[in-house]
Protein backbone atom coordinates (compact mmCIF):
# COMPACT_ATOMS: atom_id res chain seq x y z
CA UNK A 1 -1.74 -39.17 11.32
CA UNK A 2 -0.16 -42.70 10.01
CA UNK A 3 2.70 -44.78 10.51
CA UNK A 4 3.81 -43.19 6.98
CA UNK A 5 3.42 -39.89 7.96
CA UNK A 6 7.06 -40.13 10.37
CA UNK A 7 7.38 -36.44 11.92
CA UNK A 8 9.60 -35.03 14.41
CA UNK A 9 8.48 -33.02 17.18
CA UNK A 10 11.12 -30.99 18.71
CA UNK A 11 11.16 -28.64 21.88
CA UNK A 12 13.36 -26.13 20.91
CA UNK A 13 12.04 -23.17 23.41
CA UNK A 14 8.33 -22.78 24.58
CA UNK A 15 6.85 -24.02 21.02
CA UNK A 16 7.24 -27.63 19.94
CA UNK A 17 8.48 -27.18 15.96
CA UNK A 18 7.70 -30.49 13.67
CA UNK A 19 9.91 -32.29 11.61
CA UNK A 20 10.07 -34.97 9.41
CA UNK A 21 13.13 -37.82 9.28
CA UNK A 22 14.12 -39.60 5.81
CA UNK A 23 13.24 -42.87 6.62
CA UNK A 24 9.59 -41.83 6.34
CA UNK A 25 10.32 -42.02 2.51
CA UNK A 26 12.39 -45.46 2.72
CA UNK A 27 10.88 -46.54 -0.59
CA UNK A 28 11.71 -43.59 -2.20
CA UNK A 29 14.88 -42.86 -1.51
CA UNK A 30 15.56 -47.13 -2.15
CA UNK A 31 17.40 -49.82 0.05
CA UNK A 32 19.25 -52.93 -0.12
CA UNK A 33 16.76 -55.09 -2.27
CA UNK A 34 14.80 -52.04 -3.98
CA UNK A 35 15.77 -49.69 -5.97
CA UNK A 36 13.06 -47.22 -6.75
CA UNK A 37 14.33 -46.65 -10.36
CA UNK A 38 15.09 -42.67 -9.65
CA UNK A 39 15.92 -42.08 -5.81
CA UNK A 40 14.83 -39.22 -4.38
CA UNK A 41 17.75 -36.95 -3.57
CA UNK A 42 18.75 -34.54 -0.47
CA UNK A 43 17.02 -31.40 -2.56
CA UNK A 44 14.15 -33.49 -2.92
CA UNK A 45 13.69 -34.52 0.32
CA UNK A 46 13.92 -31.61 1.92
CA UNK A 47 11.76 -29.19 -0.91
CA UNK A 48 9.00 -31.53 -0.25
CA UNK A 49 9.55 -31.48 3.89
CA UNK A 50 9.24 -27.54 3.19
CA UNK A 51 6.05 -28.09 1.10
CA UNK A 52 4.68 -30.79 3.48
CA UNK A 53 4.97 -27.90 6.34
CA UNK A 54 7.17 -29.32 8.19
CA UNK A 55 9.64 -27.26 10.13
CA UNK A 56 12.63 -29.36 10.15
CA UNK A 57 14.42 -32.77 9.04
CA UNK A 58 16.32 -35.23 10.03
CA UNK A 59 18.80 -36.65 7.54
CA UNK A 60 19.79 -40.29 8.39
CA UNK A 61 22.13 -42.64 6.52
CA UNK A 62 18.99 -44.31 3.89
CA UNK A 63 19.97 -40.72 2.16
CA UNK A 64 24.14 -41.89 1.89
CA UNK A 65 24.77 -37.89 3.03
CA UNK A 66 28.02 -38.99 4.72
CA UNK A 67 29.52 -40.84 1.89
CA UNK A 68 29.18 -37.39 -0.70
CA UNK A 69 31.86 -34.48 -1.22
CA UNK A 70 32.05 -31.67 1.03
CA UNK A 71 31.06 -29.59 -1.93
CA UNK A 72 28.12 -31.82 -3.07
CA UNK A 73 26.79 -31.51 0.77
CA UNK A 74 27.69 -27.77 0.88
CA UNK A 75 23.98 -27.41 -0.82
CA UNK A 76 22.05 -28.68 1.14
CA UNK A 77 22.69 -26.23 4.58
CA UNK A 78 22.28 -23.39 2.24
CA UNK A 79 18.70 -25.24 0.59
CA UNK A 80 17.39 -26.15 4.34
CA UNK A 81 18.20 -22.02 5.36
CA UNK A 82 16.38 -20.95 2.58
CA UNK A 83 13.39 -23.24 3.37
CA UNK A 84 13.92 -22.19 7.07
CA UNK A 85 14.24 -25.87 8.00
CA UNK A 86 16.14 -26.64 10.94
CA UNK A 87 18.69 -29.51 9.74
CA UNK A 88 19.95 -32.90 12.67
CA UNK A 89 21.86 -35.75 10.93
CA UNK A 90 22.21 -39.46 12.09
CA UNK A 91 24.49 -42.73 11.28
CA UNK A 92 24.53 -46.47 11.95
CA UNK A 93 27.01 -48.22 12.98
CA UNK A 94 29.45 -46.55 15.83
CA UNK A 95 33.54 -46.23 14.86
CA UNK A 96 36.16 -43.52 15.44
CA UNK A 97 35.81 -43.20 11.74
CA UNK A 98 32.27 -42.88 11.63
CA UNK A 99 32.11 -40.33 14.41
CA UNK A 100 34.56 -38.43 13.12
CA UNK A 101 33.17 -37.66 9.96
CA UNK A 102 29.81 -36.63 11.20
CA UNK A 103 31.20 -34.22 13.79
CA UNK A 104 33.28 -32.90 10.68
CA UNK A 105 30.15 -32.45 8.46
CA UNK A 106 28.14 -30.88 12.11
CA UNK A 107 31.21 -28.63 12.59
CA UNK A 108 31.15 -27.76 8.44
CA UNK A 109 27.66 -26.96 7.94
CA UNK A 110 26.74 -25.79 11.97
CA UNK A 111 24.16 -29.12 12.62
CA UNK A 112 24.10 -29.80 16.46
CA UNK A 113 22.81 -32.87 16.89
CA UNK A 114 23.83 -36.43 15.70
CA UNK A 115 21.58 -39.46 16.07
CA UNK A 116 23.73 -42.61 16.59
CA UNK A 117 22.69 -45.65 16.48
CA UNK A 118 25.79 -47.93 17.84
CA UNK A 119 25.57 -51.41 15.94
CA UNK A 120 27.67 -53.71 16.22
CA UNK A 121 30.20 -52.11 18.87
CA UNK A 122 29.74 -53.20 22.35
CA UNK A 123 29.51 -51.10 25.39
CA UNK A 124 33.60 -51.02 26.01
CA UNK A 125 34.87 -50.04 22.45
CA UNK A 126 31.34 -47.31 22.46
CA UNK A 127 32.12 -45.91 26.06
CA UNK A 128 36.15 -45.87 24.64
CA UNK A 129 34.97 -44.34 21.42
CA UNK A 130 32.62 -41.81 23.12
CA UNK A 131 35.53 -40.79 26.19
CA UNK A 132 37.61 -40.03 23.09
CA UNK A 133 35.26 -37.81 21.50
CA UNK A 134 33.99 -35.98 24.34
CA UNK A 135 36.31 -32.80 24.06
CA UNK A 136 35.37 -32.58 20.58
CA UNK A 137 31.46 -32.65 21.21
CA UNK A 138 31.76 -30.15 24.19
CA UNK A 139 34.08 -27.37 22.13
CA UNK A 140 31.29 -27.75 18.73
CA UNK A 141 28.46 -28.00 20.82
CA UNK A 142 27.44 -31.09 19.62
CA UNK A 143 24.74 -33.55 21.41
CA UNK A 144 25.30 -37.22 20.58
CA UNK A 145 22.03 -39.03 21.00
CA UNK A 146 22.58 -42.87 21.31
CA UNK A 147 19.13 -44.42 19.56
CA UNK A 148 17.51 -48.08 20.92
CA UNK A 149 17.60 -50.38 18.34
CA UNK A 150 18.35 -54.08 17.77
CA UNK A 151 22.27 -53.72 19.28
CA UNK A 152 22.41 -52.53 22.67
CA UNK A 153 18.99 -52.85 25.53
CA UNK A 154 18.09 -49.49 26.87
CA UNK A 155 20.06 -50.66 30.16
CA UNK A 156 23.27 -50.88 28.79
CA UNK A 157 22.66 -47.27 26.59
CA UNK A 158 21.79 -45.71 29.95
CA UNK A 159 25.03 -47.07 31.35
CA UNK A 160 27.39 -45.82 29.10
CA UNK A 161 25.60 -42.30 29.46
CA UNK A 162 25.84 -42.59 33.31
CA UNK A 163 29.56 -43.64 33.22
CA UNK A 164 30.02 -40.89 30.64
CA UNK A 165 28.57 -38.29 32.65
CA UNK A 166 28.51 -35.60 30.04
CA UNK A 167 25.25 -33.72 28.92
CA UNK A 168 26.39 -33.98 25.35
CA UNK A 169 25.77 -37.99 25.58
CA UNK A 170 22.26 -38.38 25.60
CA UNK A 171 19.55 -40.83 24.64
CA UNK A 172 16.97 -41.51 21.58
CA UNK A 173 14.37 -43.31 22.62
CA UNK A 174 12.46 -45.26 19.99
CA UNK A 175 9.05 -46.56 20.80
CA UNK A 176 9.22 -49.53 18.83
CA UNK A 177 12.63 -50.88 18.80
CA UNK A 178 12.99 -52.31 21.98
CA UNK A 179 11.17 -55.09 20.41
CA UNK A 180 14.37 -56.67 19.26
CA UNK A 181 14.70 -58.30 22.85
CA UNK A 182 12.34 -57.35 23.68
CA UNK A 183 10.96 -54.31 25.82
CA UNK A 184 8.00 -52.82 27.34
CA UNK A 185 8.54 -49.15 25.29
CA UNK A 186 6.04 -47.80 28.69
CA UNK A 187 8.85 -48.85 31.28
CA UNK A 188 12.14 -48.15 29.08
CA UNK A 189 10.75 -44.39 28.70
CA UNK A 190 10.34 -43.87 32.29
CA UNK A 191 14.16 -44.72 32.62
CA UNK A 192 15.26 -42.91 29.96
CA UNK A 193 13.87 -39.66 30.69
CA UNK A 194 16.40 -38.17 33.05
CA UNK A 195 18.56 -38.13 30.11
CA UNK A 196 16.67 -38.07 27.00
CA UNK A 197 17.00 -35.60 24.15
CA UNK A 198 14.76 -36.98 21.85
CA UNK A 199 11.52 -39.55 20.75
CA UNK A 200 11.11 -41.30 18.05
CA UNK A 201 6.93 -42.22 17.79
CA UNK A 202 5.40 -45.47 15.99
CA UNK A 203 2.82 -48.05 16.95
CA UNK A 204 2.28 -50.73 16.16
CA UNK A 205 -0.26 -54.36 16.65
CA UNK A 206 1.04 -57.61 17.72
CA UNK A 207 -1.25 -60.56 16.13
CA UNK A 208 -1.45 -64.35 15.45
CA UNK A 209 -2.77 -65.84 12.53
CA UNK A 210 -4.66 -68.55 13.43
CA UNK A 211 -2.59 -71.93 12.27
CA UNK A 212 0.49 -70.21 12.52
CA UNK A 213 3.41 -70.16 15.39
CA UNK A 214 4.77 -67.06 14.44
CA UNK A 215 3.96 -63.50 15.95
CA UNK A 216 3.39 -60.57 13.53
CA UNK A 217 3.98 -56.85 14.00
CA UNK A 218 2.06 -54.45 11.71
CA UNK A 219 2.06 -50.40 11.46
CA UNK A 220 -1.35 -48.79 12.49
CA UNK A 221 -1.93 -44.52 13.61
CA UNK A 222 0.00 -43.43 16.79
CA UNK A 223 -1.64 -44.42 20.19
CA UNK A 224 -4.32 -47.03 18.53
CA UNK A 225 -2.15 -50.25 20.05
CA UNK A 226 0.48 -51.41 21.43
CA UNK A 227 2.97 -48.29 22.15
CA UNK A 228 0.81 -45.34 22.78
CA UNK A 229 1.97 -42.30 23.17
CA UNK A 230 4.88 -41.09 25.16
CA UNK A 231 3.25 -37.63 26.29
CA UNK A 232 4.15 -38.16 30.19
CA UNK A 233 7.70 -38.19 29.38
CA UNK A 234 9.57 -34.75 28.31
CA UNK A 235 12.92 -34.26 26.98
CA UNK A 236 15.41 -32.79 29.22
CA UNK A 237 16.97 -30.54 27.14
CA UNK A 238 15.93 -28.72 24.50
CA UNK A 239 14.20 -30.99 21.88
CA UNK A 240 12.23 -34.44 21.83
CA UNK A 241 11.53 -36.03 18.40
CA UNK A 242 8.85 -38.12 17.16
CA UNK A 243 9.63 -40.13 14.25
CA UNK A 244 6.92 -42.59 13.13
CA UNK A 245 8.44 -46.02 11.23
CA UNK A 246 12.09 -44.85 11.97
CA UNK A 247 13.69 -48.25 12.44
C-alpha cells in the first residue's frame, strides 16, 4: 500500500473498518498554488471512497465543507448513508468560532468525531476554548481529537487533555508530524496512548544529497523507513485511524 493510498483504520467494535481521509486526493481537490482546473467535489470524493472499498471518510478542511450552506452540506450525510460510509470531519486552526461551527454541522448531520488540529492558538486560549466547549461535546456526544502537527509538541497536547480531564478530549496522533520540532513518532506514541482515539499512518526516508547541507524527507510504503508501524499501540476508545500523507 503507498503513501498515496491514505486510509483510515478505525476500531469501531471487534472489526477494524477502513477509511480513507481527503487529503489523500490533495491534488485533486487543489490548494493554495494549484488549482486542478475542475476540483473534485464532496459527491466525488466520497462515490469514489465507496468504489475504492473503503468503509468510511474523513472530510478535512482541503474539501472547504465548513465554509458551504447547511443545505448544500445536507447532501452529503444522506450520499455517505446511502454508500454506507461512516462520515468524521476535521478543521485547522482552533477558535470559538471555528469550534462552534463544526459541533453545529456534527450536531446537524449526527458526525461524532472532529479532528482538530489547533494552529496558531497556544495552550491557554485552547485549554480556555476547550473548558468552554466541554458541556456542549458531552450533551452531542462529540469526541474532539487534538492532531500533532507543526503548532503544539505532543507534550503540551497531552497537557491540555490531562488538565481537561474529559474523555471527549482526546488525541490524534500523526506519525509523521512530529517532525516539525522534531520527534521520535516511536516514543510520542507510547505517551499518547492512554488517551488516544485515533492514528494517522505515513513513512517516510530521511536522506542527504551528497554536496548539499540540507536534509530531505520523501514518501515511501508504510513500515519500509523511518516511522514504522504503530501496531503496539491501540486506541482507547473506540476507533484508531490511519491516514497515510495526512499533513
Amino acid at each position: 500500500m503507498s503513501a498515496a493510498e491514505k486510509v483510515a483504520i478505525v476500531e469501531r467494535s471487534v472489526e477494524p473498518k477502513v477509511g480513507i481521509g481527503s487529503f489523500a486526493y490533495r491534488y485533486a481537490i487543489g490548494f493554495r498554488g494549484f488549482d486542478p482546473g475542475r476540483p473534485m467535489s464532496i459527491s466525488d470524493f466520497l462515490d469514489t471512497a465507496a468504489r475504492g472499498g473503503w468503509e468510511g471518510v474523513q472530510l478535512c478542511e482541503n474539501l472547504g465543507y465548513a465554509n458551504r450552506s447547511d443545505a448544500d452540506l445536507a447532501v452529503a450525510p444522506a450520499q455517505a448513508e446511502r454508500l454506507q460510509l461512516f462520515v468524521e470531519i476535521g478543521f485547522n486552526g482552533l477558535t470559538d468560532k471555528n469550534l462552534g461551527r463544526h459541533l453545529d454541522l456534527a450536531e446537524m448531520f449526527g458526525w461524532d468525531l472532529i479532528r482538530v488540529v489547533v494552529g496558531e492558538t497556544g495552550v491557554e486560549e485552547t485549554l480556555k476554548i476547550l473548558r468552554s466547549a466541554l458541556p456542549r461535546l458531552c450533551s452531542q456526544g462529540i469526541t474532539l481529537g487534538l492532531e500533532n502537527h507543526f503548532d503544539l509538541t505532543m507534550d503540551q497536547l497531552l497537557s491540555i487533555v490531562r488538565q481537561l480531564g474529559d474523555e471527549h478530549v482526546e488525541i490524534i496522533f500523526d506519525t509523521t508530524n512530529g517532525m516539525g520540532f522534531p520527534e521520535e513518532p516511536q516514543e510520542d506514541i507510547v505517551k499518547a496512548e492512554p488517551c488516544l482515539v485515533l492514528i494517522h499512518i505515513k513513512d517516510y526516508t530521511i536522506r542527504k544529497p551528497k554536496g548539499r547541507s540540507r536534509l530531505f524527507c520523501d514518501r515511501c510504503r508504510i513500515g519500509q523507513r523511518h516511522a514504522g508501524s504503530p501496531r503496539r499501540a491501540a486506541p482507547r476508545r473506540r476507533r484508531a485511524e490511519s491516514a497515510f500523507d495526512h499533513s
